[in-house]
Every structure is written in structure tokens, then in C-alpha cells.
Protein backbone atom coordinates (compact mmCIF):
# COMPACT_ATOMS: atom_id res chain seq x y z
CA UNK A 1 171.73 89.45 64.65
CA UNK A 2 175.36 90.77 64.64
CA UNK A 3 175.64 90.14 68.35
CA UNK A 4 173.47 88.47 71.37
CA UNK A 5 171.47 91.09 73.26
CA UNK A 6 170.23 90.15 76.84
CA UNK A 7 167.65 92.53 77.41
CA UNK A 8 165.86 91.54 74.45
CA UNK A 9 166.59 87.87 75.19
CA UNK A 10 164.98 88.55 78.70
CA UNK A 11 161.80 90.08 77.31
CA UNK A 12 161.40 87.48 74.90
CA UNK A 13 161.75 84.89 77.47
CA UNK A 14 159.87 86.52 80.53
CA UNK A 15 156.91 87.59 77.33
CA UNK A 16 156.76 83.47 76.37
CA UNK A 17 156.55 82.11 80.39
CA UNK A 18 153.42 84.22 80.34
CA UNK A 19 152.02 82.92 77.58
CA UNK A 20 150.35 79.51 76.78
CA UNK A 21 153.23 77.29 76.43
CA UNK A 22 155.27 78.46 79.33
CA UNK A 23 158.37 77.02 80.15
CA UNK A 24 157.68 73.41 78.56
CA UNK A 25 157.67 75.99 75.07
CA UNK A 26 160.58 77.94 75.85
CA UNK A 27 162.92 74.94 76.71
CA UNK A 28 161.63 72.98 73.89
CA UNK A 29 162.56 76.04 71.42
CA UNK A 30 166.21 76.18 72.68
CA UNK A 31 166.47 72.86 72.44
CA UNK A 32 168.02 73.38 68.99
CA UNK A 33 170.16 75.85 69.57
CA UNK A 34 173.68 74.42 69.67
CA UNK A 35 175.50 73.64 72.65
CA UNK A 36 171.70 73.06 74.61
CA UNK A 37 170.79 69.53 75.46
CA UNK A 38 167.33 69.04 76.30
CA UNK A 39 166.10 65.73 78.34
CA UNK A 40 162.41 64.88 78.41
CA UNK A 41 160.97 63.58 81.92
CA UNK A 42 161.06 60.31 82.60
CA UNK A 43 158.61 58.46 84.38
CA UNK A 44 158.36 54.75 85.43
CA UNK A 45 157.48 52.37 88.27
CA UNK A 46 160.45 52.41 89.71
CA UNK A 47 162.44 55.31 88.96
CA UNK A 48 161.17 59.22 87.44
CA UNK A 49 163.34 61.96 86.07
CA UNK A 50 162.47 65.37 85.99
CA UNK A 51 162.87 67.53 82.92
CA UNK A 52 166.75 68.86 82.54
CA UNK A 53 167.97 71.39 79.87
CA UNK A 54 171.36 72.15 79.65
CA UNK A 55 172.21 75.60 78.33
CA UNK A 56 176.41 76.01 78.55
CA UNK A 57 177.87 75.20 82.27
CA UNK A 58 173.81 75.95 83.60
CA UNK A 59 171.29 72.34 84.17
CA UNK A 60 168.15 73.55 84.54
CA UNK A 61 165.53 70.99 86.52
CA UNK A 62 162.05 71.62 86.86
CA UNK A 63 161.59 69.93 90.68
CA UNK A 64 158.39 67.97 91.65
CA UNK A 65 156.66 70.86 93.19
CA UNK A 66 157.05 72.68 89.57
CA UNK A 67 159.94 74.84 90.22
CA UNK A 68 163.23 75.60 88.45
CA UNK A 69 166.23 74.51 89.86
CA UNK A 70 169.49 76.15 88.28
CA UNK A 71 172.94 73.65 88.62
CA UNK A 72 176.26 75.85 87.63
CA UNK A 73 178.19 72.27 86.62
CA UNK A 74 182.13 73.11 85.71
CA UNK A 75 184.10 69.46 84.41
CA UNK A 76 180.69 67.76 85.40
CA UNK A 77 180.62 68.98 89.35
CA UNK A 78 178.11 70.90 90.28
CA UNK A 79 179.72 74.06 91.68
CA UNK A 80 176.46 75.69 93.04
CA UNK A 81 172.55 74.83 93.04
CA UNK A 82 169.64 77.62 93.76
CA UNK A 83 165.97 77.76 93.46
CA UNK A 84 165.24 79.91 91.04
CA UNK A 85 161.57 82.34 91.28
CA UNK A 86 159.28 82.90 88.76
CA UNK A 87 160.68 86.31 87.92
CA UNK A 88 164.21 85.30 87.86
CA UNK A 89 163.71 82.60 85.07
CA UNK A 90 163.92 84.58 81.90
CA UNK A 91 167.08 87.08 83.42
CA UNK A 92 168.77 83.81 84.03
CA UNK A 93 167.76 81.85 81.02
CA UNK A 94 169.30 84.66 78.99
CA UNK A 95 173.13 84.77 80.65
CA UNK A 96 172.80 81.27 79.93
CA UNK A 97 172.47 81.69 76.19
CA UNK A 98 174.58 85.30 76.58
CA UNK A 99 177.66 82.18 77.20
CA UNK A 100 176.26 80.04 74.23
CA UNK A 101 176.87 82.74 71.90
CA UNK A 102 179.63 83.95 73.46
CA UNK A 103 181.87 79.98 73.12
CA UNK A 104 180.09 79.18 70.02
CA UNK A 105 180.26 82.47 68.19
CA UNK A 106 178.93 83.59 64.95
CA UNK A 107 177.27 79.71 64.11
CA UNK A 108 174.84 80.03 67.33
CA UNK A 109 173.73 83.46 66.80
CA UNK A 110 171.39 82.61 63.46
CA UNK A 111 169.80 79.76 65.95
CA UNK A 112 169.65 81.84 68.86
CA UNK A 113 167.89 84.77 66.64
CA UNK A 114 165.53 82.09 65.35
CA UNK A 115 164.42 80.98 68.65
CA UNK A 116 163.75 84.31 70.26
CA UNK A 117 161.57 85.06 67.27
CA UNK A 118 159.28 82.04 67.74
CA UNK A 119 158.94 83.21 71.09
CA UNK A 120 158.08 86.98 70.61
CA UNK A 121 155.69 86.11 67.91
């Protein structure tokens, strides 16, 4: 992978939220990838947190009714917040990455290749 392709990124994406795993699967994959932070739900008696993965300046939430919420956060302020639906997830998803491997460079692309393999096979 020479350089990061968004189409292919999208159908790899939009072709693993189909599948078994779903979204759980495809954040957990790029959770590797550098310059992705992945954080786990939390859930006590007094306090829960939802699932967040950071991909570059994008937090993605999944909200208590089981939707994705997309933060753009610039110097930690979130700049704007949207619902996202089912069919804009994997379009989305992949800018996000497009910007990984566009400020990391050449070291992100062999991850980024890597995950979109596990999730087109």
C-alpha cells in the first residue's frame, strides 16, 4: 500500500458493519493503528462511559440508544458534534483514517493496510 485509498477503505468498512462483529470489530481492529486511541465502556454504580475511539481530530461515541456520535475536537474543543446513520459510518470512518495516513505518513500505511485486510477477509 503505496498510498491510502478511501473507496476501498469505505467498502472494507461498510462490508465488516454488516458482518458478525460489527462496529465493536471494526473499532477494535483500528485500535492499533497509530495515532487511534480506543476506550472500552465503562460501567459502574455510579457513573458509565460509553465506548470512544479516537481516529485523528474525530471521537467517535457509540450513545445509549446504540448510535454513533462523531466529535470533530481541534486543541481538545469540540468544534462540531453530529449523529451519524448507519450508512454514513464507514464513508466517515475512512476520512478519518484518510488524515491518519495523511499526518503520520509512510509508518501508518503498513497498519492501516493490515487492518483493512482483517476486515475484508
Amino acid at each position: 500500500m503505496t498510498d491510502f485509498d478511501t473507496e476501498t477503505a469505505t467498502r472494507a468498512i461498510a462490508s465488516a458493519l454488516d458482518g458478525p462483529g460489527g462496529l465493536a470489530m471494526v473499532f477494535t481492529v483500528f485500535a492499533n493503528v497509530p495515532g487511534v486511541t480506543r476506550t472500552p465502556p465503562r460501567k459502574s454504580l455510579f457513573r458509565s462511559d460509553p465506548e470512544r475511539v479516537h481516529i485523528g481530530s474525530w471521537r467517535y461515541e457509540v450513545t445509549r440508544d446504540h448510535r454513533i456520535k462523531a466529535d470533530h475536537i481541534v486543541g481538545g474543543i469540540v468544534l462540531a458534534e453530529e449523529l451519524l446513520p448507519a450508512a454514513g459510518i464507514a464513508p466517515h470512518l475512512a476520512r478519518a483514517l484518510a488524515e491518519i495516513a495523511s499526518s503520520y505518513g509512510p509508518t501508518a500505511l503498513p497498519h492501516l493496510s493490515a487492518a483493512l485486510d482483517v476486515l475484508a477477509g
